[in-house]
C-alpha atoms as a PDB file:
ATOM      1  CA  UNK A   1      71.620  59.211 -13.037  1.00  0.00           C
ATOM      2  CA  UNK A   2      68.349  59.140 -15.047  1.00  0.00           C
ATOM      3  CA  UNK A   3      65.495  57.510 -13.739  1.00  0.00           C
ATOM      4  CA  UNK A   4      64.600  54.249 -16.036  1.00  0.00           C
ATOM      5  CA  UNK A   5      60.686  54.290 -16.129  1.00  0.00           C
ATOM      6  CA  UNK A   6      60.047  52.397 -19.342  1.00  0.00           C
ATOM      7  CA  UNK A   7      57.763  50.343 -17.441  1.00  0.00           C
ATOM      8  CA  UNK A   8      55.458  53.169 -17.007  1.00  0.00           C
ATOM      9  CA  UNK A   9      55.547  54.122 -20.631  1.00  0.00           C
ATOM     10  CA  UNK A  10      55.042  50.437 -22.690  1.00  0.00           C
ATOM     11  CA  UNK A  11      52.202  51.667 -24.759  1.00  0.00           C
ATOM     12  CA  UNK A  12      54.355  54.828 -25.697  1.00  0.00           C
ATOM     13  CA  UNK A  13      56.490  54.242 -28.823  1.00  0.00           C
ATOM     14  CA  UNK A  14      57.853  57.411 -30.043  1.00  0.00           C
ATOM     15  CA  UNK A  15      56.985  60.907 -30.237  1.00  0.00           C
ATOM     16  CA  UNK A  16      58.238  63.425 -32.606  1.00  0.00           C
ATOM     17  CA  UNK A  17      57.544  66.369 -30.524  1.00  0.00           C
ATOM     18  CA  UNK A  18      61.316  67.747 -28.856  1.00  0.00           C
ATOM     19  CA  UNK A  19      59.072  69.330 -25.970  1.00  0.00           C
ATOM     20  CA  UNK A  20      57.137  65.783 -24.857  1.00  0.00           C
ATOM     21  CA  UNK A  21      57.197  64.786 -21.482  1.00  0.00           C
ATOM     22  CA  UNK A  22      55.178  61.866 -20.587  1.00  0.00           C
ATOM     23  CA  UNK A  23      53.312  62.068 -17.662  1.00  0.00           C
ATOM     24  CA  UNK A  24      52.416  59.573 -15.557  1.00  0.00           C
ATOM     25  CA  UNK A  25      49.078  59.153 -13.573  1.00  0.00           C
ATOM     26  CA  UNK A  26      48.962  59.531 -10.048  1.00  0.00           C
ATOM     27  CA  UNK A  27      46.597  57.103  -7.992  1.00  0.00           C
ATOM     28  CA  UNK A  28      44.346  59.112  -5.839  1.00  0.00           C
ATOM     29  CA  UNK A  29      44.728  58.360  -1.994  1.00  0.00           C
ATOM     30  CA  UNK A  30      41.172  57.659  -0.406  1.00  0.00           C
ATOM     31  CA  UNK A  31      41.061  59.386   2.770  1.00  0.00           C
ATOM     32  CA  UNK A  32      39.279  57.361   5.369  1.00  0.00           C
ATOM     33  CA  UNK A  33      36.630  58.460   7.285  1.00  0.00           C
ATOM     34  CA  UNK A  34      36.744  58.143  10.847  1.00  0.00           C
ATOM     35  CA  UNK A  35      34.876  54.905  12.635  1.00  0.00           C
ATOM     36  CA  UNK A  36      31.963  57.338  13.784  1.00  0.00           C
ATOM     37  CA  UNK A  37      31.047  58.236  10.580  1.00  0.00           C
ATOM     38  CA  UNK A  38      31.576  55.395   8.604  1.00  0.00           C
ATOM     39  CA  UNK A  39      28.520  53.187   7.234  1.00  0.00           C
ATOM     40  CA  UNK A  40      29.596  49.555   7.732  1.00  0.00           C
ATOM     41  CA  UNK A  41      26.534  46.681   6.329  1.00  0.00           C
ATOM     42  CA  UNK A  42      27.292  43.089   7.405  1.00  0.00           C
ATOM     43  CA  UNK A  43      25.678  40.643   6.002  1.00  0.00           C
ATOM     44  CA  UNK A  44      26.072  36.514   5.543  1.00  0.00           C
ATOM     45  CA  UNK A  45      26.328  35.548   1.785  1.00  0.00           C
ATOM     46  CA  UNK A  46      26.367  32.041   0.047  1.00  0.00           C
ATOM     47  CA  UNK A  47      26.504  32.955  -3.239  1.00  0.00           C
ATOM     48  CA  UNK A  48      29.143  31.885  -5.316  1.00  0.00           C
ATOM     49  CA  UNK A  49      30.744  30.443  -2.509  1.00  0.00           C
ATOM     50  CA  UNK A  50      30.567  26.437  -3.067  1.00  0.00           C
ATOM     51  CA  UNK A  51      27.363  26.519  -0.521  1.00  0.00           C
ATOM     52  CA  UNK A  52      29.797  28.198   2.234  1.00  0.00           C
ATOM     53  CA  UNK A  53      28.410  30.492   4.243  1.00  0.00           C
ATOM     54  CA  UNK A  54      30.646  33.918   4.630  1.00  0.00           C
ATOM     55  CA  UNK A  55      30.283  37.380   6.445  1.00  0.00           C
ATOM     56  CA  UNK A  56      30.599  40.406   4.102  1.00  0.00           C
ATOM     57  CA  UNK A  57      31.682  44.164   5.650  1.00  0.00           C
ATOM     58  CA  UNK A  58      30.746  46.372   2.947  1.00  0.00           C
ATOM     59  CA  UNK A  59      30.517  50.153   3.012  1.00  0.00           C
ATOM     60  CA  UNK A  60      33.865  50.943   4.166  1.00  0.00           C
ATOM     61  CA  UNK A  61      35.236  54.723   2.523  1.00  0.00           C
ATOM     62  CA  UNK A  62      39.099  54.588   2.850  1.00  0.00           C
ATOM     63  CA  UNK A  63      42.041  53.752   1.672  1.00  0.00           C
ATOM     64  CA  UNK A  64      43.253  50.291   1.165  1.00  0.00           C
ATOM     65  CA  UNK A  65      45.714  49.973   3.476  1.00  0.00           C
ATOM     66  CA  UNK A  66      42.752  50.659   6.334  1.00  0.00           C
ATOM     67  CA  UNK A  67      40.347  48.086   4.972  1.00  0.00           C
ATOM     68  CA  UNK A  68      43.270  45.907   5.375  1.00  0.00           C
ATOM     69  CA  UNK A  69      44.090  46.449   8.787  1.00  0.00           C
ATOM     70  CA  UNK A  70      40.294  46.327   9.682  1.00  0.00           C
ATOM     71  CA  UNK A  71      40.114  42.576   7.964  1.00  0.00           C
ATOM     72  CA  UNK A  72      42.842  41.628   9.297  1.00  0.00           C
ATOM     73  CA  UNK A  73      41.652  42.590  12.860  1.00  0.00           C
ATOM     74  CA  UNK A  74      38.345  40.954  12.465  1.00  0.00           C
ATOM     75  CA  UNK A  75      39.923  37.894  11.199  1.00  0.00           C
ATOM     76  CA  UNK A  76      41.995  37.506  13.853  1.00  0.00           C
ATOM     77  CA  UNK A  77      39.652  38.425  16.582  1.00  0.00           C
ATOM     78  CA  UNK A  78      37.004  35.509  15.136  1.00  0.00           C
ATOM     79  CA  UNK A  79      39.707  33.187  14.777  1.00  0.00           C
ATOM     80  CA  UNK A  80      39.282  32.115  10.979  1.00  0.00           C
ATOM     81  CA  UNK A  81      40.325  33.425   7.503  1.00  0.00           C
ATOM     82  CA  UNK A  82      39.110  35.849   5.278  1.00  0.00           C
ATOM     83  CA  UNK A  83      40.302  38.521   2.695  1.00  0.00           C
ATOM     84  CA  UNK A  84      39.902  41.753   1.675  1.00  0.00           C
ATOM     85  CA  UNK A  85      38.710  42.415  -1.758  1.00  0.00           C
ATOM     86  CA  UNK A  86      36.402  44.570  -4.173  1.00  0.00           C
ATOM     87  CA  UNK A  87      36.114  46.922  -1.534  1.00  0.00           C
ATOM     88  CA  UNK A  88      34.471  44.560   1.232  1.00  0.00           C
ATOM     89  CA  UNK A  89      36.015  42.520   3.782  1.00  0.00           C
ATOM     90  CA  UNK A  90      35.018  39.077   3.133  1.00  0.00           C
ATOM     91  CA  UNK A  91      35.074  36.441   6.653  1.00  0.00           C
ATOM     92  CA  UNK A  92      34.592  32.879   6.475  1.00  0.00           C
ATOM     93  CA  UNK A  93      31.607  31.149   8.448  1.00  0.00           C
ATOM     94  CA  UNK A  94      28.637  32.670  10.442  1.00  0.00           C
ATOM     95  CA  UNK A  95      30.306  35.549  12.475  1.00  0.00           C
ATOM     96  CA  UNK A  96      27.975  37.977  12.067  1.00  0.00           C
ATOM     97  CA  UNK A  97      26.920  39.013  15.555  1.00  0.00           C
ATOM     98  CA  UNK A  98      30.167  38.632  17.011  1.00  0.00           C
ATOM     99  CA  UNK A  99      31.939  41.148  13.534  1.00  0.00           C
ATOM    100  CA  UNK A 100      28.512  43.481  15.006  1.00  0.00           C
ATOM    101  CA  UNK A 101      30.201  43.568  18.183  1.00  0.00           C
ATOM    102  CA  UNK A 102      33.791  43.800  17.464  1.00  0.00           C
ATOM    103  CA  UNK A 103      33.116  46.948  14.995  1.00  0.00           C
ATOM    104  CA  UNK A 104      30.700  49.175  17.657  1.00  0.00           C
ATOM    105  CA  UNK A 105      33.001  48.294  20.328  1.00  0.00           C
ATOM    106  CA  UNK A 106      35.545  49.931  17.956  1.00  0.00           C
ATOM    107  CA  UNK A 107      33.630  53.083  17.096  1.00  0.00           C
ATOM    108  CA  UNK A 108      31.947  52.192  14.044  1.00  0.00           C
ATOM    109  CA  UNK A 109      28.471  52.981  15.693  1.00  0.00           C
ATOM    110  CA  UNK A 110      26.503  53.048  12.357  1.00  0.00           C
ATOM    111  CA  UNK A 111      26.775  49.791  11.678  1.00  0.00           C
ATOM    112  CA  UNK A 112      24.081  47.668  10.851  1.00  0.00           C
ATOM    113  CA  UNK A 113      23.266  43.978   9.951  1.00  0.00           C
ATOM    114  CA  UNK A 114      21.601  43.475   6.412  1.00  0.00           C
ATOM    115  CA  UNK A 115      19.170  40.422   5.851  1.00  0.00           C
END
């Protein structure tokens, strides 16, 4: 049975070449660095935020599915909500110190707080 990708080829129309095969593009998998060598700046924002106060993670190198996992267990671990985004991890309230903690007690030693 032939595979029905037309959703992968909507801006394609018609070709009259008999030899055209339409290639699709491949996402590139990040590969994520390991906690010692990752550069992780926290730092409290209010910007754009309705005058709330949030902690950002930025820095992280990986793939998605990491950062995720990361939020998710910093989130937890503080207690409050969050989300992952634009390549930061973004934690609502003042939790800086305590996200400091949580990330050198999990190997991410070069951590450091910005501002």
């Amino acid at each position: 049975m032939m595979n029905n990708d037309w959703k992968d080829r909507l801006n394609v129309v018609y070709s009259t070449n008999p030899n055209f095969k339409y290639e699709t593009s491949q996402k590139e998998d990040k590969v994520t660095l390991p906690p010692q060598q990752q550069k992780l700046r926290v730092s409290l924002d209010r910007k754009n935020r309705g005058g709330k106060t949030v902690t950002l993670v930025t820095g992280f190198i990986g793939n998605d599915d990491d950062l995720k996992a990361l939020g998710k267990l910093l989130k937890s671990s503080c207690g409050v909500g969050g989300t992952v985004k634009d390549d930061e991890i973004i934690i609502q309230g003042d939790f800086k110190q305590r996200v400091l903690d949580l990330l050198k007690a999990k190997g991410y030693s070069q951590t450091k707080p910005v501002g």
